[in-house]
C-alpha atoms as a PDB file:
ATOM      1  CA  UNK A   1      85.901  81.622  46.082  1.00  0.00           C
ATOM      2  CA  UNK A   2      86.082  79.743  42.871  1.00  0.00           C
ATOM      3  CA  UNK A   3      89.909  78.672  43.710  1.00  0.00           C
ATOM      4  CA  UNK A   4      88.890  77.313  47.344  1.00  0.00           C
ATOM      5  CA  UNK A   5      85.906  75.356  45.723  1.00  0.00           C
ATOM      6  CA  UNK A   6      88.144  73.714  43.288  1.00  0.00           C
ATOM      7  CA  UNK A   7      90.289  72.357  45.771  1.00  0.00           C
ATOM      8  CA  UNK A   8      87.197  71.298  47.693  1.00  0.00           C
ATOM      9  CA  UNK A   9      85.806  68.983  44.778  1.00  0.00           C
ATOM     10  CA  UNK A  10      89.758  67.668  44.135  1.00  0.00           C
ATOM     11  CA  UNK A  11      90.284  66.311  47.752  1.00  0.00           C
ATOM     12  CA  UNK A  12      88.240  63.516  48.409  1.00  0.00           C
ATOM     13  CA  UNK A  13      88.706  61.994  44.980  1.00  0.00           C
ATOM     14  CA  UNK A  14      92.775  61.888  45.440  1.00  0.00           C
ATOM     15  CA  UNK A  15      92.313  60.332  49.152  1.00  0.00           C
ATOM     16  CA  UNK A  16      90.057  57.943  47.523  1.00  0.00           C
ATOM     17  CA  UNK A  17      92.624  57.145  44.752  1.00  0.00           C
ATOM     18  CA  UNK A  18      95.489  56.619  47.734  1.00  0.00           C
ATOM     19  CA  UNK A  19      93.306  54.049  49.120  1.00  0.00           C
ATOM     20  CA  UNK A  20      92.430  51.901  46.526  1.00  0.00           C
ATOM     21  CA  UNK A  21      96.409  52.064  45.562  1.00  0.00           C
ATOM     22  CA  UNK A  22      96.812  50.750  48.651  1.00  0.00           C
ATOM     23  CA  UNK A  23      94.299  48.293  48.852  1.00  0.00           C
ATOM     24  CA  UNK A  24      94.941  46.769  45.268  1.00  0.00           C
ATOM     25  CA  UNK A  25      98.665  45.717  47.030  1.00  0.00           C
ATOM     26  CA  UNK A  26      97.398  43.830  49.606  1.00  0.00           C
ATOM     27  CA  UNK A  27      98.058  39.979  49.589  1.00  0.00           C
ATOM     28  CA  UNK A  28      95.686  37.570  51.484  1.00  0.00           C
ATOM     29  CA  UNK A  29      96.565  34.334  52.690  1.00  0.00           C
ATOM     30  CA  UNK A  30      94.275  31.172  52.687  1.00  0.00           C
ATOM     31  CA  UNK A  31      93.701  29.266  55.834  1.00  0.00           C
ATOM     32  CA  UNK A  32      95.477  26.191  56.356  1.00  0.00           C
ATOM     33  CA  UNK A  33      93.626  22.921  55.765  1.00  0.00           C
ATOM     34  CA  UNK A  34      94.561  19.402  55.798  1.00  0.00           C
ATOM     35  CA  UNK A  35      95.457  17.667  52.383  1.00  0.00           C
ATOM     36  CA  UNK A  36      98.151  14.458  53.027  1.00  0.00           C
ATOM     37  CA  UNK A  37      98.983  12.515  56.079  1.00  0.00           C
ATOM     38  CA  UNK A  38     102.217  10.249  55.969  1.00  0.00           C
ATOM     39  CA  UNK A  39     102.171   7.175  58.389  1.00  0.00           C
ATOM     40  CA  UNK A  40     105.738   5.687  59.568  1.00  0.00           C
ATOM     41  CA  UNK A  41     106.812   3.371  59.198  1.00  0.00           C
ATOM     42  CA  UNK A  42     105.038   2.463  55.819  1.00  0.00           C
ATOM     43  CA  UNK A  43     105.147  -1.059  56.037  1.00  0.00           C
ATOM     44  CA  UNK A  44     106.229  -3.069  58.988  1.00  0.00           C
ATOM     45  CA  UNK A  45     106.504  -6.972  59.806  1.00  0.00           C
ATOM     46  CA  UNK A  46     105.434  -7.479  63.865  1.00  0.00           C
ATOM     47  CA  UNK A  47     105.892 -10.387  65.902  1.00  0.00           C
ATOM     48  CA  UNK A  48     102.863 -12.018  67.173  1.00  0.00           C
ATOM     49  CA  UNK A  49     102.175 -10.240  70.690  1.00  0.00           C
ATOM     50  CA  UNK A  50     104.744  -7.684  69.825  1.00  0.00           C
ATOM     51  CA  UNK A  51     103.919  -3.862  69.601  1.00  0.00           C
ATOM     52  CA  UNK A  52     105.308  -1.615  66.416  1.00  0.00           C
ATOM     53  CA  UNK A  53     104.860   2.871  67.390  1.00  0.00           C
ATOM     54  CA  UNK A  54     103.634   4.203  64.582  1.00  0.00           C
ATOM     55  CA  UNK A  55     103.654   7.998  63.700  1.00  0.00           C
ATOM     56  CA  UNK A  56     101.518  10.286  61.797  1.00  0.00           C
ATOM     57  CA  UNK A  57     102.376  13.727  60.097  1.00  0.00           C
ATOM     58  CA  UNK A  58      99.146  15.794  58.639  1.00  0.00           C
ATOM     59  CA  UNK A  59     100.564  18.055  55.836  1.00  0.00           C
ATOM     60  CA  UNK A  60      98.529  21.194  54.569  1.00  0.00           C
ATOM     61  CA  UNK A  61      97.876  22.384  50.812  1.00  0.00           C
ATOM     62  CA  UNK A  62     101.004  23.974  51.214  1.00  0.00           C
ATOM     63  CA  UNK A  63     103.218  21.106  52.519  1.00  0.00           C
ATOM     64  CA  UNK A  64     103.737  22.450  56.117  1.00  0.00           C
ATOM     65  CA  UNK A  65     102.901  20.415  59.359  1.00  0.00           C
ATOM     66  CA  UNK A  66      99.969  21.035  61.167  1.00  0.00           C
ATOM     67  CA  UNK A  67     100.132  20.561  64.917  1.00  0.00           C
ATOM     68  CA  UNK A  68      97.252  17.841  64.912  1.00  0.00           C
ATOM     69  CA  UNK A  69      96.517  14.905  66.266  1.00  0.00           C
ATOM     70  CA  UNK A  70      95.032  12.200  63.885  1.00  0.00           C
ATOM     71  CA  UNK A  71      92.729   9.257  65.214  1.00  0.00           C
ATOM     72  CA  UNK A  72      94.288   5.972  64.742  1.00  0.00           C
ATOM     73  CA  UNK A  73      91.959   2.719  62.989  1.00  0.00           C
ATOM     74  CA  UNK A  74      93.283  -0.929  62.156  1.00  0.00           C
ATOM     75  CA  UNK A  75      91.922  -2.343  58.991  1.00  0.00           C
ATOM     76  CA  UNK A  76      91.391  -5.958  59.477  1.00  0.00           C
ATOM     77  CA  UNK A  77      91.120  -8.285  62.466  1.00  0.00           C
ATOM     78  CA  UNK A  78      95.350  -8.542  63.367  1.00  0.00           C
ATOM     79  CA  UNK A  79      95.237  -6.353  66.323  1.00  0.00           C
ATOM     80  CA  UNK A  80      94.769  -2.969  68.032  1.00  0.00           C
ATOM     81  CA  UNK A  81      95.958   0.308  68.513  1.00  0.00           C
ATOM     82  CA  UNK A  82      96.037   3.179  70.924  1.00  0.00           C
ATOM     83  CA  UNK A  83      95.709   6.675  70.712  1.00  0.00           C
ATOM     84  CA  UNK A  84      99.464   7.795  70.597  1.00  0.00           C
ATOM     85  CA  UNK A  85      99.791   5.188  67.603  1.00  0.00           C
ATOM     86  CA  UNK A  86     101.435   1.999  69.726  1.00  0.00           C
ATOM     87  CA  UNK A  87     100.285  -1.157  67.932  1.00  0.00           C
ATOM     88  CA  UNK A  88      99.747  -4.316  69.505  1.00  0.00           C
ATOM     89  CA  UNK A  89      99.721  -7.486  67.345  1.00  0.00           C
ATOM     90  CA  UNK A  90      97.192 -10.132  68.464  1.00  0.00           C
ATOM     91  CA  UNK A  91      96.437 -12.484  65.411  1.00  0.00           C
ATOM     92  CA  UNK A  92      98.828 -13.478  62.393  1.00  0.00           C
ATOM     93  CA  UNK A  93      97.903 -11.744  58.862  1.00  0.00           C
ATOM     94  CA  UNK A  94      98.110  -8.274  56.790  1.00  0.00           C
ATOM     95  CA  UNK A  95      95.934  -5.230  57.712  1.00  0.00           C
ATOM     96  CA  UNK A  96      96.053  -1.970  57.127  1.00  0.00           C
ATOM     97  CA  UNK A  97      96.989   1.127  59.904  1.00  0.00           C
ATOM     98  CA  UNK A  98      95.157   4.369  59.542  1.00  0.00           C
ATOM     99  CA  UNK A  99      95.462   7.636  60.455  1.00  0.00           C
ATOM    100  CA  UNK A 100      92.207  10.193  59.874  1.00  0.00           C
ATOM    101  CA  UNK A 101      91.663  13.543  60.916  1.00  0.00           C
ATOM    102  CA  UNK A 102      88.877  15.872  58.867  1.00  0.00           C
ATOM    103  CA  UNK A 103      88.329  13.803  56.001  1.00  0.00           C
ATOM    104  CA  UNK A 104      91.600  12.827  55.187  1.00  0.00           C
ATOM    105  CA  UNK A 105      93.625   9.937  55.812  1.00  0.00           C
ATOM    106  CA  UNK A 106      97.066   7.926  55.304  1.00  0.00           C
ATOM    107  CA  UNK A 107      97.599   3.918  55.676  1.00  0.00           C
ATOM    108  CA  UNK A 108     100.458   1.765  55.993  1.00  0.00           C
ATOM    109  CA  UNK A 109     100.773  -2.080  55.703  1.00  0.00           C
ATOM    110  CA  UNK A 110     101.700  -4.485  58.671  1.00  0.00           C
ATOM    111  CA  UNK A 111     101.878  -8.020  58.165  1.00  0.00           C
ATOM    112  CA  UNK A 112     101.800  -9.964  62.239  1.00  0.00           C
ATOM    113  CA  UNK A 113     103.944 -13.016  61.817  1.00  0.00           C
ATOM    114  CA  UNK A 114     104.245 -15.699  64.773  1.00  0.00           C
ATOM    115  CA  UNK A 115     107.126 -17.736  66.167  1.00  0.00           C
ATOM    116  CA  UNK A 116     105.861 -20.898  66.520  1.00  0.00           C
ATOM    117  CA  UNK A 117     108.844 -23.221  65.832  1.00  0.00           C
ATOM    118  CA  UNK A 118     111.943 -21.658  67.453  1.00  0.00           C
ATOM    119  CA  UNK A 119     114.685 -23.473  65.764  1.00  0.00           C
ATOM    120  CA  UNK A 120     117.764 -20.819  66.799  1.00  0.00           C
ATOM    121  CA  UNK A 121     121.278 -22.685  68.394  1.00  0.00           C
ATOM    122  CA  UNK A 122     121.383 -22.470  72.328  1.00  0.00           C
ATOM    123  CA  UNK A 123     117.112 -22.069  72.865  1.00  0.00           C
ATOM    124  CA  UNK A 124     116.366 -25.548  75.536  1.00  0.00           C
ATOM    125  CA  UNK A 125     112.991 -27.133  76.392  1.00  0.00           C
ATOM    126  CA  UNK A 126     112.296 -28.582  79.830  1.00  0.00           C
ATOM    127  CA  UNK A 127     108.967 -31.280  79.449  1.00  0.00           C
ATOM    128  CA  UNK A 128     107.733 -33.624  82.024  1.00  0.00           C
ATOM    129  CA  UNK A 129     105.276 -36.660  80.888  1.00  0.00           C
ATOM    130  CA  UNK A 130     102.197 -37.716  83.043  1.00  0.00           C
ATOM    131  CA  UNK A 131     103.258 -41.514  84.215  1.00  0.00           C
ATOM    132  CA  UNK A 132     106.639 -41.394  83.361  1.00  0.00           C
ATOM    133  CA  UNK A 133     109.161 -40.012  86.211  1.00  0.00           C
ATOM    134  CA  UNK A 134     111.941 -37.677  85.536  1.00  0.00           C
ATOM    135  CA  UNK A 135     112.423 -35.386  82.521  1.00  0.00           C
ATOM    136  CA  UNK A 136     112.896 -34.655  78.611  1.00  0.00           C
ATOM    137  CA  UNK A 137     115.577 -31.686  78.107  1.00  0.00           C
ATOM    138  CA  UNK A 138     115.227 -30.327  74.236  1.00  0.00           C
ATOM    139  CA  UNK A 139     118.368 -28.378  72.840  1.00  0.00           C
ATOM    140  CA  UNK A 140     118.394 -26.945  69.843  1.00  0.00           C
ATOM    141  CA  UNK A 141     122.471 -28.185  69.118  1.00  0.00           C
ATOM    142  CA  UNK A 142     123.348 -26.419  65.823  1.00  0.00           C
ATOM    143  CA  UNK A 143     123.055 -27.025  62.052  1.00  0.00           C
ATOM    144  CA  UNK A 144     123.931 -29.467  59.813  1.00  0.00           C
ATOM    145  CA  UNK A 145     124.355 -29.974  55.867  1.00  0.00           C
ATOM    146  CA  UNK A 146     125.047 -33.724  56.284  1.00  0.00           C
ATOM    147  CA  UNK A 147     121.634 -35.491  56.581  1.00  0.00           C
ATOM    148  CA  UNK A 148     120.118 -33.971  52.799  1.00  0.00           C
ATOM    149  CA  UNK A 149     122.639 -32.534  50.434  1.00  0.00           C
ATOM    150  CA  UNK A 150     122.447 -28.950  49.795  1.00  0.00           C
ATOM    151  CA  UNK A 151     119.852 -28.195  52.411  1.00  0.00           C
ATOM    152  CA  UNK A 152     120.800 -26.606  55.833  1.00  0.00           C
ATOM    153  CA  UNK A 153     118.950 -28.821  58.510  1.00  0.00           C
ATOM    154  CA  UNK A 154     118.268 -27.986  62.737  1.00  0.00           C
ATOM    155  CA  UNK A 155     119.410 -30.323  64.885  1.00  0.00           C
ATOM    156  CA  UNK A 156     117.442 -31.061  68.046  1.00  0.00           C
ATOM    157  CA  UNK A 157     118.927 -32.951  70.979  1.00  0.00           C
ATOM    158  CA  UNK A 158     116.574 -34.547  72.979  1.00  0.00           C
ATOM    159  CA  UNK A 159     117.692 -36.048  75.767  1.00  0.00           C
ATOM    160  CA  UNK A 160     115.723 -38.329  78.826  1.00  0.00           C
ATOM    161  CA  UNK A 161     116.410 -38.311  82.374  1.00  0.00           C
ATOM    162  CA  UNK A 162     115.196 -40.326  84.941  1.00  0.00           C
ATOM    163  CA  UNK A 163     113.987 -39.417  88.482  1.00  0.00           C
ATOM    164  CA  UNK A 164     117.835 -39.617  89.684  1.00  0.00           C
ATOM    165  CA  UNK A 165     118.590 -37.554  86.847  1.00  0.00           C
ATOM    166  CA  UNK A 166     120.393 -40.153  84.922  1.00  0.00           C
ATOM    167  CA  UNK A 167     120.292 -39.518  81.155  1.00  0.00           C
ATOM    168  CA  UNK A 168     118.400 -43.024  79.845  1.00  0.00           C
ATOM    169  CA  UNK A 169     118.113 -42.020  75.998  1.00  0.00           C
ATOM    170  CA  UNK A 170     119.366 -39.675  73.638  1.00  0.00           C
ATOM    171  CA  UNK A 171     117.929 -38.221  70.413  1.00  0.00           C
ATOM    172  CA  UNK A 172     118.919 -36.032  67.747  1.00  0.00           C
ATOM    173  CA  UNK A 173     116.044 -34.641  65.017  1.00  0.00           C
ATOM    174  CA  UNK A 174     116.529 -33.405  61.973  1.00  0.00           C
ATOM    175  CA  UNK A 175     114.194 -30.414  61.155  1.00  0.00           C
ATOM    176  CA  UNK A 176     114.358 -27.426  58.130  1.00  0.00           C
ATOM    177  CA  UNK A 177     112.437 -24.611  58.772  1.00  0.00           C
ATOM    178  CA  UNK A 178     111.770 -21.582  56.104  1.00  0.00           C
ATOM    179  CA  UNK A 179     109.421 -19.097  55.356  1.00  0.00           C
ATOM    180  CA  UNK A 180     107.384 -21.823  53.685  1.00  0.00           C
ATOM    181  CA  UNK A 181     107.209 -25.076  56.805  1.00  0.00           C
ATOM    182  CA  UNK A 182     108.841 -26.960  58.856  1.00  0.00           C
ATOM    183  CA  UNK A 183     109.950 -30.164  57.537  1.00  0.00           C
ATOM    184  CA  UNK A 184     110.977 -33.532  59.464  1.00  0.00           C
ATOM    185  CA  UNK A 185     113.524 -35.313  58.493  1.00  0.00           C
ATOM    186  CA  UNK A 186     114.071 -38.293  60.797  1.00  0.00           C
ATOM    187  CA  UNK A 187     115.902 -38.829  64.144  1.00  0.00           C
ATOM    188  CA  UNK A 188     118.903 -41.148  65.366  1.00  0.00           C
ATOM    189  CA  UNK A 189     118.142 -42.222  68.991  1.00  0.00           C
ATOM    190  CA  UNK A 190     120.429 -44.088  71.511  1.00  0.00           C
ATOM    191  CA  UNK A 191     118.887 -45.666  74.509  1.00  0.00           C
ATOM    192  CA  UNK A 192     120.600 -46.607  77.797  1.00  0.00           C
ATOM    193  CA  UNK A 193     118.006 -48.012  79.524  1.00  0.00           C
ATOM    194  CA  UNK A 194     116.984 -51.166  77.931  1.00  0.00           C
ATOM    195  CA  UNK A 195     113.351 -49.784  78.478  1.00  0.00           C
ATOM    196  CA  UNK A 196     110.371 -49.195  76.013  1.00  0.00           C
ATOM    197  CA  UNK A 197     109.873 -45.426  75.969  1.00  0.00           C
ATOM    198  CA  UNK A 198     107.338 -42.999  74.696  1.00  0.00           C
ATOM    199  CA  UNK A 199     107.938 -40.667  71.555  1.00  0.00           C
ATOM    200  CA  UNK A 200     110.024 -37.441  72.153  1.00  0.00           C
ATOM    201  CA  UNK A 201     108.288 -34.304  72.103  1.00  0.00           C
ATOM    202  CA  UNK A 202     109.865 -33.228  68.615  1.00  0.00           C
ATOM    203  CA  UNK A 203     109.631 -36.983  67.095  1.00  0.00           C
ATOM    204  CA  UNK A 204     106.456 -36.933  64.550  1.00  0.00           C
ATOM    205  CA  UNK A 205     108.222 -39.795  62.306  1.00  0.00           C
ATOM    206  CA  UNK A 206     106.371 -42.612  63.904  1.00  0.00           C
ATOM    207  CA  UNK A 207     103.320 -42.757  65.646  1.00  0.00           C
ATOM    208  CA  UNK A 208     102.696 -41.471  69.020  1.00  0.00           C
ATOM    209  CA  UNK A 209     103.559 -44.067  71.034  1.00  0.00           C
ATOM    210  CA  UNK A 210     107.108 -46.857  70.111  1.00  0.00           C
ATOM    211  CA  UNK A 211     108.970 -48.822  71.593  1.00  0.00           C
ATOM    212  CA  UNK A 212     112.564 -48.513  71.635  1.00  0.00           C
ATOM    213  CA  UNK A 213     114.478 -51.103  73.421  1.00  0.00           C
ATOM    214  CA  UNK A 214     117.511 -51.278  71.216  1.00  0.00           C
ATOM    215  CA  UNK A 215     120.683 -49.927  71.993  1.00  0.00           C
ATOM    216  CA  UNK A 216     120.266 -46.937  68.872  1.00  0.00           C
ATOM    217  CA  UNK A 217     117.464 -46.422  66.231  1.00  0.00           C
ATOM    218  CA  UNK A 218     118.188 -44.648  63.239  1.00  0.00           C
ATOM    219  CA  UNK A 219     115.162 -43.631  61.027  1.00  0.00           C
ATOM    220  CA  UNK A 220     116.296 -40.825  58.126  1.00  0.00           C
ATOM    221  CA  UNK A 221     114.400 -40.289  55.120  1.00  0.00           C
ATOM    222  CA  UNK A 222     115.122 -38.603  52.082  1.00  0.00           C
ATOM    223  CA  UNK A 223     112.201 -37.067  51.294  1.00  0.00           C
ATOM    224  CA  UNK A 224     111.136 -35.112  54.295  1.00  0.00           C
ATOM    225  CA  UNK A 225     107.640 -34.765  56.228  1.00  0.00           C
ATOM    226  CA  UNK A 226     105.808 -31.465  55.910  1.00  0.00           C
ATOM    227  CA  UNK A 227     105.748 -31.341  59.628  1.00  0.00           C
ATOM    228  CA  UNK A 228     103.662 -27.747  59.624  1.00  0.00           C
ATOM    229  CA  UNK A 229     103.027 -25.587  56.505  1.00  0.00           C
ATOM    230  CA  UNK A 230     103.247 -21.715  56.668  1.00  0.00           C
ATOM    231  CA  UNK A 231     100.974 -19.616  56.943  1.00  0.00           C
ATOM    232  CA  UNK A 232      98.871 -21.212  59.710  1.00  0.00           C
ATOM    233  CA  UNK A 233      95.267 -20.760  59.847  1.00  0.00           C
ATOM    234  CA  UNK A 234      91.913 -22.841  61.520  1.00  0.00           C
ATOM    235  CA  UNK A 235      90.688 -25.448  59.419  1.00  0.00           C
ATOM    236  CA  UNK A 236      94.049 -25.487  56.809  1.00  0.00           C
ATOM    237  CA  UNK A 237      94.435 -29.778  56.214  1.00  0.00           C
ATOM    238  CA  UNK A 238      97.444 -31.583  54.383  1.00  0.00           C
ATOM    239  CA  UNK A 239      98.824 -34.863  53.845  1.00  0.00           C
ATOM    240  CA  UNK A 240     102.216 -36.416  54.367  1.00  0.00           C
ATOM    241  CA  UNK A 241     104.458 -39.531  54.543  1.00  0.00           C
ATOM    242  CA  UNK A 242     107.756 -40.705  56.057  1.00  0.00           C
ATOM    243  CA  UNK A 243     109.444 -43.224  54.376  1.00  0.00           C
ATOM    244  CA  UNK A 244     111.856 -44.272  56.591  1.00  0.00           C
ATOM    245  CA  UNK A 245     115.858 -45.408  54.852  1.00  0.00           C
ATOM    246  CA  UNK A 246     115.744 -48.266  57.182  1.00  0.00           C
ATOM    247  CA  UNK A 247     113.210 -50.023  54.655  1.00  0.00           C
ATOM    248  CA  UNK A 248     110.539 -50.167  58.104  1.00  0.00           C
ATOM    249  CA  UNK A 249     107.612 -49.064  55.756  1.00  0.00           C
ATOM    250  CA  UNK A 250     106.024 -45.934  54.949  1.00  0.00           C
ATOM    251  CA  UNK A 251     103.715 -44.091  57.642  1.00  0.00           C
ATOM    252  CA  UNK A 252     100.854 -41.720  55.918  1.00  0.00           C
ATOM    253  CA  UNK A 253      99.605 -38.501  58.392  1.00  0.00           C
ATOM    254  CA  UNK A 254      96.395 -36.817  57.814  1.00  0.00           C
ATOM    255  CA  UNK A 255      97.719 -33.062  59.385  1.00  0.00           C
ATOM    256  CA  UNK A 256      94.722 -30.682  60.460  1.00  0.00           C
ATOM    257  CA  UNK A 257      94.953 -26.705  62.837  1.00  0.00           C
ATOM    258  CA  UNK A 258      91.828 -27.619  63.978  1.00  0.00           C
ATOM    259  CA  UNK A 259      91.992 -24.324  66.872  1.00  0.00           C
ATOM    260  CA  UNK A 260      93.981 -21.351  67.610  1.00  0.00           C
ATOM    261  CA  UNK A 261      93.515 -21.089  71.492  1.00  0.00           C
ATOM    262  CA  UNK A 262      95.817 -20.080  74.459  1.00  0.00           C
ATOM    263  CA  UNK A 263      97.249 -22.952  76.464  1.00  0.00           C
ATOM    264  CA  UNK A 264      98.570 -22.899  79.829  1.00  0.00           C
ATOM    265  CA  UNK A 265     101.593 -25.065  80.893  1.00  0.00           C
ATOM    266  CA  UNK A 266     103.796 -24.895  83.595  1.00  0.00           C
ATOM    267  CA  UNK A 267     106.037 -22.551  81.352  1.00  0.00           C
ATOM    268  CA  UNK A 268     103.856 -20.051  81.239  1.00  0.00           C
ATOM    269  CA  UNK A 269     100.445 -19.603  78.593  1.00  0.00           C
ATOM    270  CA  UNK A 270     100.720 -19.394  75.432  1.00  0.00           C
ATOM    271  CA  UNK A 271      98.571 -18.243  72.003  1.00  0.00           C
ATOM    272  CA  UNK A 272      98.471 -21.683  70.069  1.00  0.00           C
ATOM    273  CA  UNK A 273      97.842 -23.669  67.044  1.00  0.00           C
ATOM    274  CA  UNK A 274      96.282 -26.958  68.064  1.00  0.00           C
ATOM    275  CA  UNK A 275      97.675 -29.507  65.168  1.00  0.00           C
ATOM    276  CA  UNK A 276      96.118 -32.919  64.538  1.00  0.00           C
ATOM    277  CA  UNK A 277      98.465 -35.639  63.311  1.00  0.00           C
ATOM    278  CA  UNK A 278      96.265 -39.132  62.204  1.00  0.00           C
ATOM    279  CA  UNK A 279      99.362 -40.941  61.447  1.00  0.00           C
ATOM    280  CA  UNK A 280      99.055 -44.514  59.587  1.00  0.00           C
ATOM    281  CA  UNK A 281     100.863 -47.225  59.402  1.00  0.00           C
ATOM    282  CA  UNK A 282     100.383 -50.994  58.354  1.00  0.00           C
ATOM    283  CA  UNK A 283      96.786 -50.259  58.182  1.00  0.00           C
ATOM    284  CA  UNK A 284      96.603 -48.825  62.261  1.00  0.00           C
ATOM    285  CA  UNK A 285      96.127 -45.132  62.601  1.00  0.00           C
ATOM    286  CA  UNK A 286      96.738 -43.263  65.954  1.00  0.00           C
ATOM    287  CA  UNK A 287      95.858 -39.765  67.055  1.00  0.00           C
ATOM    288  CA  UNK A 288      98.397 -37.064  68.360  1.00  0.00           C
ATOM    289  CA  UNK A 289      97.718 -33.733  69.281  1.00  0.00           C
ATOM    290  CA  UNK A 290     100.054 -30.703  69.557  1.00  0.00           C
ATOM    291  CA  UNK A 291      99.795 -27.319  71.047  1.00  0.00           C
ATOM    292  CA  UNK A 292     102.621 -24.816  69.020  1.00  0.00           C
ATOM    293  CA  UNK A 293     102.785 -21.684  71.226  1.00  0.00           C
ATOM    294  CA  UNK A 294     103.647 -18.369  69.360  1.00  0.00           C
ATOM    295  CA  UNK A 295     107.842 -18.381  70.747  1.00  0.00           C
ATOM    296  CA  UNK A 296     107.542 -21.377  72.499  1.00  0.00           C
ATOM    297  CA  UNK A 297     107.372 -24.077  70.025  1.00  0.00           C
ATOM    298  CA  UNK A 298     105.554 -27.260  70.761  1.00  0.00           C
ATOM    299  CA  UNK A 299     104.538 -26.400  74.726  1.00  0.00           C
ATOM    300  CA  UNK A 300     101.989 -29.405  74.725  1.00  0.00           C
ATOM    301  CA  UNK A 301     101.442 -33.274  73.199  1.00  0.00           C
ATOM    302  CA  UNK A 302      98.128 -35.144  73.670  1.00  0.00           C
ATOM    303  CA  UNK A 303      98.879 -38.529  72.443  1.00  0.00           C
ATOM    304  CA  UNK A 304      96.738 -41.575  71.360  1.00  0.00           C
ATOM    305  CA  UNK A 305      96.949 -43.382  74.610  1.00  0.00           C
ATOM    306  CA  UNK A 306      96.534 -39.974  76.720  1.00  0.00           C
ATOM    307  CA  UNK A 307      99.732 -39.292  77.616  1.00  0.00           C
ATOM    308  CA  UNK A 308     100.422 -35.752  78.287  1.00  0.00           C
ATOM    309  CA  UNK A 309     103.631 -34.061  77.338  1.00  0.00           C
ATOM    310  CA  UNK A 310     103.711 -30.192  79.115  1.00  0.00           C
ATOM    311  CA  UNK A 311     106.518 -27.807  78.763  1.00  0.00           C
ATOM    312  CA  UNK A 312     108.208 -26.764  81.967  1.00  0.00           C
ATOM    313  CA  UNK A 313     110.423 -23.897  80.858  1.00  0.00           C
ATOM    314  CA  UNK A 314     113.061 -22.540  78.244  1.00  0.00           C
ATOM    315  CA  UNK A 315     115.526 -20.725  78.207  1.00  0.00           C
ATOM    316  CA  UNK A 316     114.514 -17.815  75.652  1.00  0.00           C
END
């Protein structure tokens, strides 16, 4: 009897041994929760009215992927985005795109950029003026190195037909455009006609309204005109001159964005910088304005008589 109680008393302890061995071996494993989200691209440059996908990835404290879906947020008043991360750009500056979900978030930087002086070979502008018949074709011709030394300069044809399609004038601009402006650099015209005709659509060296009746007009300056200066914004002002290398005189502008609106034109509508040029010259100062659609370039002149210059259609 004293054997079997023995063994009695010795049974439950072992068993109770076996399972905390047992227990003590066991490894638990935390819950997954999110600790890093990686937006990409990181940084992207977007075209005014252009969209950019972005993607999110929500990492846990361990580095995996969690199979989440973030909400998407734009910092800062350059445009929106949808759920599944497709960002549309509506307004030039630098914001910030987020992705959140449960406290924790991940950015990336987009700058929105417009196009509002197309300069590239081959792109052509169709314009009609109100009281003058027939039309102004604008071809962007190539580049030259010839009119300043050193600098790299556009070369826009413009050319005038009349209602029979008969070419009456001919003008070539000069124009650099960078990251920093666009800067004028005089014209050479040669008219047919014998008649006085209205300033070209791309021709800011004069005032808004001339008179050329001779057979060609040169007007070339060395120093150019700071046509537009980059970035664009409502209420940005600067001053210019054009002093021409024909020894004409020297004509001051007063150069004002005084809206950012969309215009409609024949060509289609457009989100546009409205540009105020005062121009002044021999102490008389006329009044221009000009519409410069986001990749459409100058779709619409107001001049200081009230002509009307509208753009038709291009070819890009």
């Amino acid at each position: 009897m004293k054997y079997k109680n023995t063994i009695s008393v010795f049974v439950p302890v072992i068993t109770l041994l076996v399972v905390l061995a047992v227990g003590c071996g066991q490894t638990q494993t935390a819950s997954p929760v999110p600790n890093s989200i990686v937006i990409s691209p990181g940084t992207a440059t977007v075209t005014l009215e252009a969209t950019q996908t972005f993607t999110a990835i929500v990492y846990d404290q361990n580095s995996n992927v969690l199979a989440v879906t973030p909400s998407w947020q734009v910092v800062g008043s350059i445009g929106t985005i949808a759920t599944d991360g497709l960002f549309t750009a509506t307004a030039e500056g630098t914001g910030i795109i987020r992705a959140a979900y449960e406290g924790i978030s991940g950015e990336a930087t987009v700058t929105v950029a417009g196009n509002f002086f197309p300069h590239e070979v081959g792109y052509s502008w169709t314009y009609t003026t109100t009281g003058v018949a027939g039309t102004r074709v604008v071809a962007v011709t190539g580049t030259s190195n010839s009119v300043v030394t050193g600098e790299t300069i556009a070369i826009f044809n413009d050319t005038q037909k009349n209602s029979s399609g008969i070419t009456t004038a001919s003008t070539d601009t000069y124009y650099k455009v960078n990251d920093l402006g666009v800067y004028y650099y005089g014209y050479n015209s040669v008219n047919n006609s014998g008649l006085s005709l209205q300033s070209m659509p791309f021709l800011f060296g004069m005032p808004s309204k001339i008179d050329v009746k001779s057979v060609s007009l040169k007007f070339i300056s060395s120093t150019p005109m700071e046509l537009l200066l980059f970035p664009l914004s409502v209420g940005k002002q600067w001053t210019s001159s054009f002093d021409s290398s024909s020894g004409s005189g020297t004509y001051e502008y007063d150069i004002s964005v005084v809206a950012f609106e969309d215009v409609t034109v024949p060509a289609g509508t457009f989100k546009c910088y409205k540009i105020k040029f005062v121009s002044t010259y021999s102490g008389t100062s006329l009044t221009s304005y000009v519409w410069y659609g986001n990749n459409g370039g100058q779709v619409k002149v107001v001049g200081s008589t009230g002509y009307i210059i509208s753009l038709q259609s291009k070819n890009f």
